[in-house]
C-alpha atoms as a PDB file:
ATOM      1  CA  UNK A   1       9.638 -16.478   1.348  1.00  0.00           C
ATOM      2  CA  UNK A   2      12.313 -13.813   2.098  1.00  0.00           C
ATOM      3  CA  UNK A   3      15.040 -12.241  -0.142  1.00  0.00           C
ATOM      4  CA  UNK A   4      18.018 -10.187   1.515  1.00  0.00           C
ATOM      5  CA  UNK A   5      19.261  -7.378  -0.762  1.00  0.00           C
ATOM      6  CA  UNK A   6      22.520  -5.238  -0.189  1.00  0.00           C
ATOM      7  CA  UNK A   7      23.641  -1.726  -1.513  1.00  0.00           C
ATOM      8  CA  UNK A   8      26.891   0.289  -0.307  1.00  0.00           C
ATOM      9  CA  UNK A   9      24.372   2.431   1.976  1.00  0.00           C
ATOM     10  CA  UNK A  10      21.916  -0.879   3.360  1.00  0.00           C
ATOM     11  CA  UNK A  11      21.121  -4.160   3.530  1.00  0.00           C
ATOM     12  CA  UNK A  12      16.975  -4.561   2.692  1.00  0.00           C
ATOM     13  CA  UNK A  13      14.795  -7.364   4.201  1.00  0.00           C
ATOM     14  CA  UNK A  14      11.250  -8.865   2.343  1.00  0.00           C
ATOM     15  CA  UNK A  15       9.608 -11.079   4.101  1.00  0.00           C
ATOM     16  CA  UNK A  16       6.017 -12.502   2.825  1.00  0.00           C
ATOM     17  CA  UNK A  17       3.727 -12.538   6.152  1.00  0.00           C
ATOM     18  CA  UNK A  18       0.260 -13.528   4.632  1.00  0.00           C
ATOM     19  CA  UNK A  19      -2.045 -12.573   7.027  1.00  0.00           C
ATOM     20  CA  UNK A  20      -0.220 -11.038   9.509  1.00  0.00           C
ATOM     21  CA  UNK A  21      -1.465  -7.489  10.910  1.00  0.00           C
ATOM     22  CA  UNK A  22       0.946  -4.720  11.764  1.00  0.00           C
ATOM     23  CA  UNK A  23       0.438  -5.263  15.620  1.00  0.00           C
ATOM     24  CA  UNK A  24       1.364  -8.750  15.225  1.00  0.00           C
ATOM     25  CA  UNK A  25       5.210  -8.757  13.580  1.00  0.00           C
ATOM     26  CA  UNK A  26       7.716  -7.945  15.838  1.00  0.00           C
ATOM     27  CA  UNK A  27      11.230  -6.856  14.580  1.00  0.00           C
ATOM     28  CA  UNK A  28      14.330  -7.454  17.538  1.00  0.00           C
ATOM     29  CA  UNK A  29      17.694  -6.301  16.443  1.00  0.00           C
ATOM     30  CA  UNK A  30      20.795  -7.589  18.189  1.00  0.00           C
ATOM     31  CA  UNK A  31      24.150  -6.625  16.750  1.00  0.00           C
ATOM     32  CA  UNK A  32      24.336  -8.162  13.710  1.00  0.00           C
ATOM     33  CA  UNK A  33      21.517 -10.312  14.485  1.00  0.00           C
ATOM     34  CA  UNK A  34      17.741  -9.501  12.776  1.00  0.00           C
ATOM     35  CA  UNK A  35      14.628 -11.354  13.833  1.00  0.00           C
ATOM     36  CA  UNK A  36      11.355 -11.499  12.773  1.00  0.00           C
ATOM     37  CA  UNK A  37       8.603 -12.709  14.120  1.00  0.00           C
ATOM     38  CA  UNK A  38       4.660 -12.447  13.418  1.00  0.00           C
ATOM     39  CA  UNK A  39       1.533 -14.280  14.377  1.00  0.00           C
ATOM     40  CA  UNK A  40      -1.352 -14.696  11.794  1.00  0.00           C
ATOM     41  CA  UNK A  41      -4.953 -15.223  11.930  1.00  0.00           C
ATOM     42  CA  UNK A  42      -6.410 -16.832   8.625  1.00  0.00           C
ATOM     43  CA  UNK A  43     -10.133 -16.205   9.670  1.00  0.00           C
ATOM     44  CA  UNK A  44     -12.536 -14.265  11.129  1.00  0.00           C
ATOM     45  CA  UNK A  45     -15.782 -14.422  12.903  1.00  0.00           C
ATOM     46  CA  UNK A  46     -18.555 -13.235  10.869  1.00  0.00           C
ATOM     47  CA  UNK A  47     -21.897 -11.713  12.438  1.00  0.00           C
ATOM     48  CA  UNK A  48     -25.098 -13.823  11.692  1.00  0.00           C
ATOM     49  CA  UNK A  49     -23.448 -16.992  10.669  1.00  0.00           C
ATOM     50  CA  UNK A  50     -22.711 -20.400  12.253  1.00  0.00           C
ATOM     51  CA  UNK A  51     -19.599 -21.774  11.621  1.00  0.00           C
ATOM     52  CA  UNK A  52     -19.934 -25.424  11.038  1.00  0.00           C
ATOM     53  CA  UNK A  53     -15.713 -26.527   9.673  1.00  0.00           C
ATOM     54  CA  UNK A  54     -12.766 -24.450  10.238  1.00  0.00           C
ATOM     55  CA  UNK A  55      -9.914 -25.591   8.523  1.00  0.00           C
ATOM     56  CA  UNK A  56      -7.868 -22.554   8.177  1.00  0.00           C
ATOM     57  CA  UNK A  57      -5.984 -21.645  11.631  1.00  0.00           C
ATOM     58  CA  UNK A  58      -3.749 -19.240  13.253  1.00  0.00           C
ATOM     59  CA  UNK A  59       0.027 -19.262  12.048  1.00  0.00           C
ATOM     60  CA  UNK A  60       3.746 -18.050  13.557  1.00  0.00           C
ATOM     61  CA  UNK A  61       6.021 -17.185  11.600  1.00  0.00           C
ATOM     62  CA  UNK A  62       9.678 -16.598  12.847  1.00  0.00           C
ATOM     63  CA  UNK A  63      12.667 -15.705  10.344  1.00  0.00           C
ATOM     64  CA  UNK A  64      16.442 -14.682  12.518  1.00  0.00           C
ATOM     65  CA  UNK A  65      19.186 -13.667   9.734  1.00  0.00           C
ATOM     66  CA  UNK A  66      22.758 -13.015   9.969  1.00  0.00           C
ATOM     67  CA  UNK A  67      24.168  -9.765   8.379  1.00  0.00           C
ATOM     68  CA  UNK A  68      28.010  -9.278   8.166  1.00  0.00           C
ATOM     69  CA  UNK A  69      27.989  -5.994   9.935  1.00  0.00           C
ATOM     70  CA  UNK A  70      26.080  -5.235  13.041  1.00  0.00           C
ATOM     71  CA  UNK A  71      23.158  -3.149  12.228  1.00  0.00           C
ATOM     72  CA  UNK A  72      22.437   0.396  13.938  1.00  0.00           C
ATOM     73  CA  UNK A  73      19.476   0.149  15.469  1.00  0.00           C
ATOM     74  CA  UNK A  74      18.562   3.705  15.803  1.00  0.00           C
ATOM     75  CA  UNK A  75      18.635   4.273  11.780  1.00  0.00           C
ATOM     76  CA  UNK A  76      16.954   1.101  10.964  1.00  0.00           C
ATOM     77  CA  UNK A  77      12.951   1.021   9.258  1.00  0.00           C
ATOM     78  CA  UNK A  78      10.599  -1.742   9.385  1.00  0.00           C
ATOM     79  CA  UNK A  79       7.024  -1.302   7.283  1.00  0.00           C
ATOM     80  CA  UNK A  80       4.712  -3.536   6.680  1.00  0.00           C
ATOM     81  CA  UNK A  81       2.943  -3.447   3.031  1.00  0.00           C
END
């Protein structure tokens, strides 16, 4: 899901990346161009145990949005909550 929010000062960006570590979204701006993109692993290996079914697997996520204006680079944020 993503919302796009606007002030006079900004234009804000949610994205929901379930799953998805820091070291795995990447953020590429390009004028007026934002895209996001972000790899995630739904499991993990756990010590001691067999696994016997995996049904959940890894996941990519990319998301490239428009904005009116270009955006400045140098004074944009990205977090990751």
């Amino acid at each position: 899901a993503t919302d796009v929010r606007e002030t006079e000062l900004a234009y804000t960006v949610q994205i929901d990346l379930p799953g998805a570590a820091k070291e795995d979204v990447k953020v590429t701006i390009d004028g007026k161009r934002v895209a996001i993109e972000a790899a995630a692993r739904n499991y993990s290996a756990v010590d001691g145990e067999r696994l016997l079914l995996r049904e959940r697997s890894a996941t990519a996520f990319a998301r490239s949005l428009l904005l009116p204006v270009e955006v400045d680079e140098t004074s944009s944020q990205a977090r990751l909550e």
